[in-house]
N, C-alpha and C. Protein backbone atom coordinates (compact mmCIF):
# COMPACT_ATOMS: atom_id res chain seq x y z
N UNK A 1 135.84 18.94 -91.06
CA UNK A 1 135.28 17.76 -90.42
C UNK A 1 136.38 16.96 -89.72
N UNK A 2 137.49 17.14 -90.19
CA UNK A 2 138.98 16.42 -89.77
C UNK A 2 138.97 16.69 -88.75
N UNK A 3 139.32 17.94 -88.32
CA UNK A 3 139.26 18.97 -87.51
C UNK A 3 138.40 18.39 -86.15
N UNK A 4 137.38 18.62 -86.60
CA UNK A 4 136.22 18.47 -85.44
C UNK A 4 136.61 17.20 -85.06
N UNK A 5 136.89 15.60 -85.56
CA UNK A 5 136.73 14.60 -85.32
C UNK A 5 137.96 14.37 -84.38
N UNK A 6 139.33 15.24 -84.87
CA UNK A 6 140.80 14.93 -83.74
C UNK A 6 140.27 16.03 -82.33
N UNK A 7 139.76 17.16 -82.25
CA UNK A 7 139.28 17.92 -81.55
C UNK A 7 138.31 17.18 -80.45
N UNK A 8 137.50 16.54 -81.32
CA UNK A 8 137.18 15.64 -80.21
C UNK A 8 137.31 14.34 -79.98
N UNK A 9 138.12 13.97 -80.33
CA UNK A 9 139.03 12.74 -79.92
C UNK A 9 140.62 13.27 -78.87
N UNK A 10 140.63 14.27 -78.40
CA UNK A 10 141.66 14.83 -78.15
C UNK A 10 140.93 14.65 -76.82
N UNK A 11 139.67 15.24 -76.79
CA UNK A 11 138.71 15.62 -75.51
C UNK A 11 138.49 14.39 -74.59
N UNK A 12 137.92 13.57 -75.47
CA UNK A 12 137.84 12.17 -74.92
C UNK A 12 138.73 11.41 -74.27
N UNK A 13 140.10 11.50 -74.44
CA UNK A 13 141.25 11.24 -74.14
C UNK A 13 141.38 11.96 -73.38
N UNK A 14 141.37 13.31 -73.27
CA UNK A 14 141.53 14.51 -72.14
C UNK A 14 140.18 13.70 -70.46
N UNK A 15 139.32 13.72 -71.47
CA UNK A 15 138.28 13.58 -70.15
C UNK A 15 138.09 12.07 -69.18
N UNK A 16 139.26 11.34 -70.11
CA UNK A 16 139.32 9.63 -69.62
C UNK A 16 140.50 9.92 -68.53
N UNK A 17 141.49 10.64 -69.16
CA UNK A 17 143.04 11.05 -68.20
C UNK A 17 142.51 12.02 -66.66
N UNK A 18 141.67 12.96 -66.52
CA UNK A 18 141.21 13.39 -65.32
C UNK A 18 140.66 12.83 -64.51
N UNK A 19 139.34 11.22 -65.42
CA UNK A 19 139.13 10.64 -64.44
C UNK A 19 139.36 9.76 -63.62
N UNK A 20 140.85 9.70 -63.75
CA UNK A 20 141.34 8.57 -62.96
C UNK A 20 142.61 9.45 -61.81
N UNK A 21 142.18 10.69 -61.74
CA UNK A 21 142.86 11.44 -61.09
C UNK A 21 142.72 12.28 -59.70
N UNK A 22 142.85 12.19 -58.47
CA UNK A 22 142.37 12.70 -57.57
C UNK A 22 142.95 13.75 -56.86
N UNK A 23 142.25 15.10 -56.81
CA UNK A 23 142.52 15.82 -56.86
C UNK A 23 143.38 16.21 -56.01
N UNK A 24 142.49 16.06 -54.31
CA UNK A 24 143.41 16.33 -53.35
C UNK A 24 142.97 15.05 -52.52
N UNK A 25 143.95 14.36 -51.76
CA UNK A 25 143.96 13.02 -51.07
C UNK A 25 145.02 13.02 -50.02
N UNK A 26 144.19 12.71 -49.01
CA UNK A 26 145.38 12.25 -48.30
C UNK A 26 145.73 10.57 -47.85
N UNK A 27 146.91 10.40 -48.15
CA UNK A 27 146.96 8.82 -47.67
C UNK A 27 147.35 8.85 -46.33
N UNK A 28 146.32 8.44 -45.60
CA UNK A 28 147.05 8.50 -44.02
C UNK A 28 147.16 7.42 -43.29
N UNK A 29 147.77 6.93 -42.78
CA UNK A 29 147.89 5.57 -41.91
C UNK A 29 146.96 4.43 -42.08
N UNK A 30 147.34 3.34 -42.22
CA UNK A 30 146.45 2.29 -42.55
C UNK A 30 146.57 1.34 -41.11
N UNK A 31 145.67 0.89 -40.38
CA UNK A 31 145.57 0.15 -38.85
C UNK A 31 144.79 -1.00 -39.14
N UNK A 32 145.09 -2.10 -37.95
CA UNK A 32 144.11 -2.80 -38.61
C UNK A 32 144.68 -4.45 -36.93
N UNK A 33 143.68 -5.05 -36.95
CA UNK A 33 144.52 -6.24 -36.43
C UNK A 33 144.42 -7.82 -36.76
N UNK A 34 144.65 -8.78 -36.52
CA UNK A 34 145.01 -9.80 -37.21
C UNK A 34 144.43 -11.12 -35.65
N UNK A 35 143.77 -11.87 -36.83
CA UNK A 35 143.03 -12.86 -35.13
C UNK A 35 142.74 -13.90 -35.82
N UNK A 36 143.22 -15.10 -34.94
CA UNK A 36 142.56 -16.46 -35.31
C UNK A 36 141.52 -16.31 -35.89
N UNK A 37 141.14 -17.01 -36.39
CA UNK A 37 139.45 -16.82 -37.27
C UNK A 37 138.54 -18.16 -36.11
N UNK A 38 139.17 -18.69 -35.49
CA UNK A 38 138.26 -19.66 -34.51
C UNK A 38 138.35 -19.30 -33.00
N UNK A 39 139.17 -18.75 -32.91
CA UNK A 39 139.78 -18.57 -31.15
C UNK A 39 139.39 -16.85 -30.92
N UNK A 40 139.36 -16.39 -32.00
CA UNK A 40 139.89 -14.98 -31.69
C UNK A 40 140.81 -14.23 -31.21
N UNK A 41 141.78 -15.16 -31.03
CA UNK A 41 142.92 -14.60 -30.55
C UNK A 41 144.00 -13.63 -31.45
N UNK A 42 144.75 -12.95 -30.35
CA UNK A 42 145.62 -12.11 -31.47
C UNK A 42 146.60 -12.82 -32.20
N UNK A 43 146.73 -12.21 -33.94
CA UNK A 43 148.11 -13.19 -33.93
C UNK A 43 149.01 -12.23 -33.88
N UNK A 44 150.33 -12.64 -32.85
CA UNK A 44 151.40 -11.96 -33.31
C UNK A 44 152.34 -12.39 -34.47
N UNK A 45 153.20 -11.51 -34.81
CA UNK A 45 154.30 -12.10 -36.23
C UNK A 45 153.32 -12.59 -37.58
N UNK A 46 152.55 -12.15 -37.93
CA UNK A 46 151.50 -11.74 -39.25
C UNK A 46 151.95 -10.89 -39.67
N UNK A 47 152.71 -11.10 -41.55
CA UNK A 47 153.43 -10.35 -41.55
C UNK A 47 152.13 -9.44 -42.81
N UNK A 48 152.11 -8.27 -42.80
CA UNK A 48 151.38 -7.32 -43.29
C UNK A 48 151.88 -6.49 -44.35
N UNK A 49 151.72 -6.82 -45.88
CA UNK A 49 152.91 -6.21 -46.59
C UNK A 49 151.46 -5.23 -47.10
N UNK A 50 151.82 -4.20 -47.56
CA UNK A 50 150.82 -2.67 -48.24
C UNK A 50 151.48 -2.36 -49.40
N UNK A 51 150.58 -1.98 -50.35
CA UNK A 51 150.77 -1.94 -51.63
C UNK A 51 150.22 -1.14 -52.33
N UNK A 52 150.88 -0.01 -52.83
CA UNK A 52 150.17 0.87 -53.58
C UNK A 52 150.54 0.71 -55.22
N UNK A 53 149.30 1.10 -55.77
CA UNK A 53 149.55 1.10 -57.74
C UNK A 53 148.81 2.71 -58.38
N UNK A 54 149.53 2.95 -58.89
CA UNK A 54 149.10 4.28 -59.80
C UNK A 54 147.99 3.68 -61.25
N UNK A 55 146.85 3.98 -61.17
CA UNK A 55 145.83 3.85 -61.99
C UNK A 55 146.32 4.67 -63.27
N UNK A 56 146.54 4.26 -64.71
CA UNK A 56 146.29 5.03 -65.77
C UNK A 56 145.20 4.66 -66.63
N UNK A 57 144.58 5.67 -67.39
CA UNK A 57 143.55 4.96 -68.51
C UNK A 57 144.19 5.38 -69.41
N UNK A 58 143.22 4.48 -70.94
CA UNK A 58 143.69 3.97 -71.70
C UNK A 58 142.28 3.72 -72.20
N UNK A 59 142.23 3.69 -73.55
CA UNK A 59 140.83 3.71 -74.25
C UNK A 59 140.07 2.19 -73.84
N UNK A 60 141.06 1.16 -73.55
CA UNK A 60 140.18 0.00 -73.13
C UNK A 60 140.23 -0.22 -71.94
N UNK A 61 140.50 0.55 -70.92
CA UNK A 61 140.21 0.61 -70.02
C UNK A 61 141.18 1.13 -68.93
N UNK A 62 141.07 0.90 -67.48
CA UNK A 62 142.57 1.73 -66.90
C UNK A 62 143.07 0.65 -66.28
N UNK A 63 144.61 1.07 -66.37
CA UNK A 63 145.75 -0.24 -66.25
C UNK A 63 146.36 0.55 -64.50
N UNK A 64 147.19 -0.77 -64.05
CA UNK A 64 147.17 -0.18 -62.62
C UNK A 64 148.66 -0.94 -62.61
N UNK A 65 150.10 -0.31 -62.16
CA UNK A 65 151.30 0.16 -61.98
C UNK A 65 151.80 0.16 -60.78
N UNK A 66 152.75 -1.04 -60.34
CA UNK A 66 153.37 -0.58 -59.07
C UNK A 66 153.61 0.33 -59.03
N UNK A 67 153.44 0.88 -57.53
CA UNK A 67 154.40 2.31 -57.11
C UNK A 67 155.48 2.26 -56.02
N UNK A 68 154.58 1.35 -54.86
CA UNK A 68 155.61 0.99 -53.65
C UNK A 68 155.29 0.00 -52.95
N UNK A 69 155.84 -0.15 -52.27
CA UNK A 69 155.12 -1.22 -51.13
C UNK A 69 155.81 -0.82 -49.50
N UNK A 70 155.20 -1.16 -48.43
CA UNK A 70 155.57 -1.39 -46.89
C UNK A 70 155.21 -2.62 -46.08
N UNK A 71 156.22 -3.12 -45.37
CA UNK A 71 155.19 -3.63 -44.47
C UNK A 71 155.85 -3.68 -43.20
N UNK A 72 155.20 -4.80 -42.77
CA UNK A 72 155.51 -4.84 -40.38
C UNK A 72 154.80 -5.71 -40.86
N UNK A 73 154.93 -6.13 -38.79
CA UNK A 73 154.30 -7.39 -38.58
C UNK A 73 153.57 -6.86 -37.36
N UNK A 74 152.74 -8.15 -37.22
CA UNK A 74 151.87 -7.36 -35.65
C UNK A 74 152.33 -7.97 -34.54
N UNK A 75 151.98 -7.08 -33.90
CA UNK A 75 152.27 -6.87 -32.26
C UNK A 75 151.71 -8.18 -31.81
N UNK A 76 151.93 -8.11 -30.13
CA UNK A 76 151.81 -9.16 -29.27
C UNK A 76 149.70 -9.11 -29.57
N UNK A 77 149.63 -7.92 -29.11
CA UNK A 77 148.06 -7.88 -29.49
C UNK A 77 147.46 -8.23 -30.87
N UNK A 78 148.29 -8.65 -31.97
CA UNK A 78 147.60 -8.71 -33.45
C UNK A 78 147.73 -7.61 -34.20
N UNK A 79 148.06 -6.57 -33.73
CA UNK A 79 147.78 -5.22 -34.04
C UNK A 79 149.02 -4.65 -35.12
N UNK A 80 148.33 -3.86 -36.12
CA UNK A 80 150.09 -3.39 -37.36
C UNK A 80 149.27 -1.75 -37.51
N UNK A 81 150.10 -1.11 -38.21
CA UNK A 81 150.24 0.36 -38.69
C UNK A 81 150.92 0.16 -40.11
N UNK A 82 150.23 0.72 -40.59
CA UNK A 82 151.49 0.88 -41.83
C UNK A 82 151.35 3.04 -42.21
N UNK A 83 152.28 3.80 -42.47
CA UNK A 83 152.31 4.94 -42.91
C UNK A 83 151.58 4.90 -44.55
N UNK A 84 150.68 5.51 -44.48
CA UNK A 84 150.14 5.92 -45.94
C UNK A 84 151.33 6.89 -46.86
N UNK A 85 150.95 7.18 -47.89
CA UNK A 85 152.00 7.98 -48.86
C UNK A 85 151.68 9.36 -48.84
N UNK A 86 151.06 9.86 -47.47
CA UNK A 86 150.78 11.21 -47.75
C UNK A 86 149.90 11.78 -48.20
N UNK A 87 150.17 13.40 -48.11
CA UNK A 87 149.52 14.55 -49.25
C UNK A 87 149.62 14.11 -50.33
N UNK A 88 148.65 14.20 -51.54
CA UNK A 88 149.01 13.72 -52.71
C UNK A 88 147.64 14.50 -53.22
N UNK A 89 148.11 15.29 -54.65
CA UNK A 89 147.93 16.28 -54.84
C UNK A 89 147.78 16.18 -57.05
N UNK A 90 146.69 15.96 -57.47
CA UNK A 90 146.32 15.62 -58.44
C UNK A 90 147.13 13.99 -58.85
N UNK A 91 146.52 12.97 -57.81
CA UNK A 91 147.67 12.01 -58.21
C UNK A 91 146.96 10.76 -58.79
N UNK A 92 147.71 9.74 -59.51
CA UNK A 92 146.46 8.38 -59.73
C UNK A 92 147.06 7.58 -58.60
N UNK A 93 147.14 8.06 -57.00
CA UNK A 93 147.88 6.77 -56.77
C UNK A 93 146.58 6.25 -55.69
N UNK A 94 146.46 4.85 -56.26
CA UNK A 94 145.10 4.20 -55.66
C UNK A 94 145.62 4.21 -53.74
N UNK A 95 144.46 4.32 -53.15
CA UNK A 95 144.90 3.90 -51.54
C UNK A 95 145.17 1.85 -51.55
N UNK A 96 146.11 2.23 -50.30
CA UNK A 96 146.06 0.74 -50.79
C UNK A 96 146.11 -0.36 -50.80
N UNK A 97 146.76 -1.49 -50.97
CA UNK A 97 146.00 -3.07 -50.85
C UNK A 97 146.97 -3.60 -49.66
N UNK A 98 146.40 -4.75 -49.42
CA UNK A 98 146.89 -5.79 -48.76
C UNK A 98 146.78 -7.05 -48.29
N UNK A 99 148.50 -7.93 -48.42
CA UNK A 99 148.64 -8.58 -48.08
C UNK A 99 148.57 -9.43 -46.68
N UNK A 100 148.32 -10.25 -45.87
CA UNK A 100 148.64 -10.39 -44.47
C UNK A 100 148.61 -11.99 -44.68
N UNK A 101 149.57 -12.21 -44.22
CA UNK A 101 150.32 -13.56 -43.53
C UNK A 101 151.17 -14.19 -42.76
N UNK A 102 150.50 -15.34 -42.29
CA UNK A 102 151.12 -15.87 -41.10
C UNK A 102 151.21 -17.05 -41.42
N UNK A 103 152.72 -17.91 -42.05
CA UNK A 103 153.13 -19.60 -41.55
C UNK A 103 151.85 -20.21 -40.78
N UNK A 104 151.15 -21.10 -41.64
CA UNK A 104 150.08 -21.95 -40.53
C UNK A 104 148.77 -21.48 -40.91
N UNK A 105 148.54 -20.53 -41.61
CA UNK A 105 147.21 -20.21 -41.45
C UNK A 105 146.92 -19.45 -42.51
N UNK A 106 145.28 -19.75 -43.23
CA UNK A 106 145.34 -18.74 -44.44
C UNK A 106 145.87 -17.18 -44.67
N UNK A 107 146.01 -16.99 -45.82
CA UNK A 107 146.45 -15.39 -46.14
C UNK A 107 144.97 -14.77 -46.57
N UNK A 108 145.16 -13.13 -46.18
CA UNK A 108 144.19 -12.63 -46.68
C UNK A 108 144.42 -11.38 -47.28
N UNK A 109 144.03 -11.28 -48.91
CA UNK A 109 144.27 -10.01 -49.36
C UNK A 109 143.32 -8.76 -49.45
N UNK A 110 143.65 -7.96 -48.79
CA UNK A 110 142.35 -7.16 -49.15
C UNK A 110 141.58 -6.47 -50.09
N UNK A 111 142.17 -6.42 -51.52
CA UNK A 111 141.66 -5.48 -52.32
C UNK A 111 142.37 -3.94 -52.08
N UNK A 112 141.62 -3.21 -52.68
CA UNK A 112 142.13 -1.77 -52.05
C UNK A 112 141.44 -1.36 -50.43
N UNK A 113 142.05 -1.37 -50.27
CA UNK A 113 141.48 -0.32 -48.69
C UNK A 113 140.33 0.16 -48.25
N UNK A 114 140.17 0.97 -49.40
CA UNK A 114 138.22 1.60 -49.21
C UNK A 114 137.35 0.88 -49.15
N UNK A 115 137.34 -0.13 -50.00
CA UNK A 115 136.59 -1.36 -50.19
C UNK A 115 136.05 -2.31 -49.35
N UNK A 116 136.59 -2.25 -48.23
CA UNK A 116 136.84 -3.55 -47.36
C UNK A 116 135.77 -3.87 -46.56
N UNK A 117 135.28 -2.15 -46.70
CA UNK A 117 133.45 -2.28 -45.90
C UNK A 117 132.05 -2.93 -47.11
N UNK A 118 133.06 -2.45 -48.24
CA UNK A 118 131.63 -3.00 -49.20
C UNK A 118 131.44 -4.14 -50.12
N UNK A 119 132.80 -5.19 -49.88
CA UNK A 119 132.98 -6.55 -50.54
C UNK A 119 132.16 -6.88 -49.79
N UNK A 120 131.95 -7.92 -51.04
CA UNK A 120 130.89 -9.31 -50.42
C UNK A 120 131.47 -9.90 -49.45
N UNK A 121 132.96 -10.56 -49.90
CA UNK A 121 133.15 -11.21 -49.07
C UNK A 121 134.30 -10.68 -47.66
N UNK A 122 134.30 -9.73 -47.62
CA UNK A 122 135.03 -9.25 -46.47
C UNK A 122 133.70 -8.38 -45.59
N UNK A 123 132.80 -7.85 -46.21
CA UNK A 123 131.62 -8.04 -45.20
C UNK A 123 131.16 -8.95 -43.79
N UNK A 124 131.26 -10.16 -44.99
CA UNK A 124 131.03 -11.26 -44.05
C UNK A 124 132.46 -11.89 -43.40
N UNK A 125 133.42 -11.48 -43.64
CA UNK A 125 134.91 -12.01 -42.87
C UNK A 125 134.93 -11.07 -41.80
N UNK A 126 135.75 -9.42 -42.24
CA UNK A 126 135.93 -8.75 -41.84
C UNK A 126 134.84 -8.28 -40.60
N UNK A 127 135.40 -7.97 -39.09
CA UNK A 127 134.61 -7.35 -38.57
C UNK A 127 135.52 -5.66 -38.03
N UNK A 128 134.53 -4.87 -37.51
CA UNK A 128 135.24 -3.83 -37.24
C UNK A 128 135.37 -3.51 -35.55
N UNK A 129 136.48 -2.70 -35.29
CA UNK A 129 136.13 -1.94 -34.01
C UNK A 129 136.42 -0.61 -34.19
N UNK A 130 135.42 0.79 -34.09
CA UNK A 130 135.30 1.55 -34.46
C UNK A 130 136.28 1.45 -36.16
N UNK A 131 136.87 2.41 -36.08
CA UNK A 131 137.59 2.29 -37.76
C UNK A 131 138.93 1.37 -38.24
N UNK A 132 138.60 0.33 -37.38
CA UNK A 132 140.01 -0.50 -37.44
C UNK A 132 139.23 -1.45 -37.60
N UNK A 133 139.67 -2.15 -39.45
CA UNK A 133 139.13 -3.87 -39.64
C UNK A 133 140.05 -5.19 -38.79
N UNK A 134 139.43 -6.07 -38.25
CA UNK A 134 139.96 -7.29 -37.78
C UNK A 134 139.78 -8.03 -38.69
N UNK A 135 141.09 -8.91 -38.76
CA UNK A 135 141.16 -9.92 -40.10
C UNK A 135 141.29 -11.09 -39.76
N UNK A 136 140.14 -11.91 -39.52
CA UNK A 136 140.69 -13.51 -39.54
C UNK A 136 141.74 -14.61 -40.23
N UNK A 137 142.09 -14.75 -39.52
CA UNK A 137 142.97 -16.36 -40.61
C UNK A 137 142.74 -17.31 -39.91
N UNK A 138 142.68 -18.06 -40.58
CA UNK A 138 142.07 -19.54 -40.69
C UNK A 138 143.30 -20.83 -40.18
N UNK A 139 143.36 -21.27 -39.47
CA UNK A 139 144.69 -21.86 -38.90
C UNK A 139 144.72 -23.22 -40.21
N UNK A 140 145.36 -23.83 -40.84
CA UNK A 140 145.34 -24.64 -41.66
C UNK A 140 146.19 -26.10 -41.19
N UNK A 141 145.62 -27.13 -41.61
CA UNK A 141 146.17 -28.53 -41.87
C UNK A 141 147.55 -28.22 -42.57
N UNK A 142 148.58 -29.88 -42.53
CA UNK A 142 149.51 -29.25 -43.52
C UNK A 142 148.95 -29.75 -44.89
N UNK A 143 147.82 -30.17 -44.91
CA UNK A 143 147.49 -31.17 -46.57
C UNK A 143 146.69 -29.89 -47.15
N UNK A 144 145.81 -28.99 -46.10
CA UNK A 144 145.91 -27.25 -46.37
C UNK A 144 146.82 -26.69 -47.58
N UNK A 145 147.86 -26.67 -46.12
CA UNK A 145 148.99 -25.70 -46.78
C UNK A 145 149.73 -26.36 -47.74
N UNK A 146 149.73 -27.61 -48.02
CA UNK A 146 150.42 -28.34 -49.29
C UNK A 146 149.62 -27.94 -51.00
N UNK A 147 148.65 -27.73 -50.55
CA UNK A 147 147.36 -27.73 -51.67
C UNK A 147 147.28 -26.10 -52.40
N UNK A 148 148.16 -25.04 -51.19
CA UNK A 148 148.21 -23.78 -51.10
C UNK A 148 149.19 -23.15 -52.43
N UNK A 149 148.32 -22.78 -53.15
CA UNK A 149 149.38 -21.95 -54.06
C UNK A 149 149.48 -20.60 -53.96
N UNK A 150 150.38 -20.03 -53.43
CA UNK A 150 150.90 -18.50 -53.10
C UNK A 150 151.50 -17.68 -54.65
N UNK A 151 150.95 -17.27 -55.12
CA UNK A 151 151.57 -15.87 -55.82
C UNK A 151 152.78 -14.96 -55.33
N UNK A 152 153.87 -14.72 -55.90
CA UNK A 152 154.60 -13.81 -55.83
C UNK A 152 154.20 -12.65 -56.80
N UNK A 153 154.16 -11.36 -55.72
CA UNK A 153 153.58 -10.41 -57.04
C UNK A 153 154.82 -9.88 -57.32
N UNK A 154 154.43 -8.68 -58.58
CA UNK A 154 155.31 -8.19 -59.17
C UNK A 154 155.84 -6.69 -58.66
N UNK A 155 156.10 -7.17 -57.21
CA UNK A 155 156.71 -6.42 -56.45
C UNK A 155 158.18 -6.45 -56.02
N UNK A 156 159.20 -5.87 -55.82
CA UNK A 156 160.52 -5.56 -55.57
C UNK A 156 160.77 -7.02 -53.99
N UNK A 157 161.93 -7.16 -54.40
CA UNK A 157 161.71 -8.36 -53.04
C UNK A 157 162.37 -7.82 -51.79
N UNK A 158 163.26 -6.49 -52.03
CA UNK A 158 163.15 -5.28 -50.99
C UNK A 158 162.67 -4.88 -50.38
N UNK A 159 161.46 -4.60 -50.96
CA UNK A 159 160.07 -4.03 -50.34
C UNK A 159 159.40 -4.82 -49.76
N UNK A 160 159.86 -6.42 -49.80
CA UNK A 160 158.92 -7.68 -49.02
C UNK A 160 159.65 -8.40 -48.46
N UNK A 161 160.69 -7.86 -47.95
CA UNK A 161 161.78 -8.86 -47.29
C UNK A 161 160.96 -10.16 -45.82
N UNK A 162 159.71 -9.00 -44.91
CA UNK A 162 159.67 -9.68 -43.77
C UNK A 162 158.51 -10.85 -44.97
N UNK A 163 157.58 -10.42 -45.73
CA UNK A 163 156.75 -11.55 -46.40
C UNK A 163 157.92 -12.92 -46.89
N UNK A 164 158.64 -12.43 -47.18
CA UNK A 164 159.61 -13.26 -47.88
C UNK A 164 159.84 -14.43 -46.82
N UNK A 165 160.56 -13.66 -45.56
CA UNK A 165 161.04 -14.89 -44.74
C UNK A 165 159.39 -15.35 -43.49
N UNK A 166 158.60 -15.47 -43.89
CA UNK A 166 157.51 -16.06 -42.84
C UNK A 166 157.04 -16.95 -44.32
N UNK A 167 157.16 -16.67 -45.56
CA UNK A 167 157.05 -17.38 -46.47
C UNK A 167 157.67 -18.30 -46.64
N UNK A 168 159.13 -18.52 -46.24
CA UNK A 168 160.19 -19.46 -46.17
C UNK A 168 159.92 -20.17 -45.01
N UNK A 169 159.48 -19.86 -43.85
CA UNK A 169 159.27 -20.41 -42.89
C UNK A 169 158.18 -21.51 -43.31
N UNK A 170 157.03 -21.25 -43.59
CA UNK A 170 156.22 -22.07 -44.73
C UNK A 170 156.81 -22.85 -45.06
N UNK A 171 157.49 -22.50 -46.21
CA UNK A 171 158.26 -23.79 -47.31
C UNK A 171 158.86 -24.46 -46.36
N UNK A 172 159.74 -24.07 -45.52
CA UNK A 172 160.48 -24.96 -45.08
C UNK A 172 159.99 -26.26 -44.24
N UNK A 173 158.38 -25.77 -43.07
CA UNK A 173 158.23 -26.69 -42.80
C UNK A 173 157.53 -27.41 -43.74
N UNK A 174 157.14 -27.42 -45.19
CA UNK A 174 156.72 -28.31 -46.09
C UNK A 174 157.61 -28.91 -46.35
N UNK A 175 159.35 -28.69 -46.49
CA UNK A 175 160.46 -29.26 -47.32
C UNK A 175 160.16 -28.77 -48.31
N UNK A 176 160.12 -27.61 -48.90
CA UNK A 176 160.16 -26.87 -50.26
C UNK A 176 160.76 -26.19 -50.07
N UNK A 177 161.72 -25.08 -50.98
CA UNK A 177 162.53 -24.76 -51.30
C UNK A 177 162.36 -23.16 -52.37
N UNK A 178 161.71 -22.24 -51.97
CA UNK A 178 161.28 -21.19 -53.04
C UNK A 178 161.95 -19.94 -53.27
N UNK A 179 162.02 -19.59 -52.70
CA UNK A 179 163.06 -17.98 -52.42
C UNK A 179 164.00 -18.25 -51.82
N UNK A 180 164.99 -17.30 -52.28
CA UNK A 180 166.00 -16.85 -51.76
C UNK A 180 166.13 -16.37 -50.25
N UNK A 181 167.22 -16.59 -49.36
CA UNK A 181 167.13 -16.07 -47.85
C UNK A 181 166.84 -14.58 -48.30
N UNK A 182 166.43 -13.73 -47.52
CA UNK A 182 166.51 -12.29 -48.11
C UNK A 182 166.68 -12.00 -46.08
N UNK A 183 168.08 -10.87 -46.16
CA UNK A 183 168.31 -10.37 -44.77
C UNK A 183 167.62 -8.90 -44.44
């Protein structure tokens, strides 16, 4: 009866670890552009940081793990690219999220990637042109951006150098003081 009970407790554990695993995936380029949310205009210098996390489970549920991050900023048109992580080949690595910000005007995170057509609320934000989402931001007051509390995630500040300094640009015209210069 021992037997049977680690046997299948072995399974269960076996069959929680596959499902957070994908088999064959490709991560391929992530596009996208960036626009006033009132004007429609493009923004340029929105800086666009991408973020991937490796999913593990775990009997109470599955926990999610930096892996990397990228980013750019957009073009004169609004417009960014970021390179996906490839072929990836029995992997947990989620497709993936993002950051976008611009000094002056709300930030918007997206969740994971896939998603972005079936949130509630990026439904109603997000619009598309053929397979490329447009992302509004919201131009802000400074009693806005004073009221604004930004998260630093628990990402490498390497990997976010351009977020870093359009973030400082921020602080600074508040007179705050948060990060480090990063070159």
């Amino acid at each position: 009866m021992k037997r049977k009970f680690i046997l299948l407790f072995i399974l269960i554990v076996l069959s929680l670890q596959i499902g957070c695993v994908y088999a064959v995936r490709y991560d391929g380029t992530y596009r996208g552009r960036v626009v006033d949310a009132d004007t429609r205009e493009p923004i340029e210098g929105a800086v666009v940081l991408g973020t991937w996390y490796t999913e593990t489970p775990t009997l109470a549920g599955a926990v999610d793990y930096y892996y990397d991050a990228r980013e750019t900023v957009t073009d004169k048109n609004g417009e960014f690219s970021i390179p996906g992580q490839g072929l990836r080949i029995m992997s947990r690595l989620l497709p993936m999220s993002a950051l976008i910000f611009k000094a002056g005007y709300s930030y918007y995170e997206t969740g994971i990637w896939t998603t972005i057509k079936e949130g509630l609320y990026s439904r109603e934000q997000v619009k598309w042109e053929e397979d490329k989402p447009i992302f509004p931001l919201k131009k802000m007051t400074m009693e806005e951006r004073k009221k604004r509390h930004a998260d630093k995630e628990t990402i490498p500040d390497n990997k976010q150098r351009l977020l870093i300094k359009e973030l400082n640009k921020e602080y600074k015209e508040l007179g705050i003081s948060l990060y480090p210069e990063v070159d």
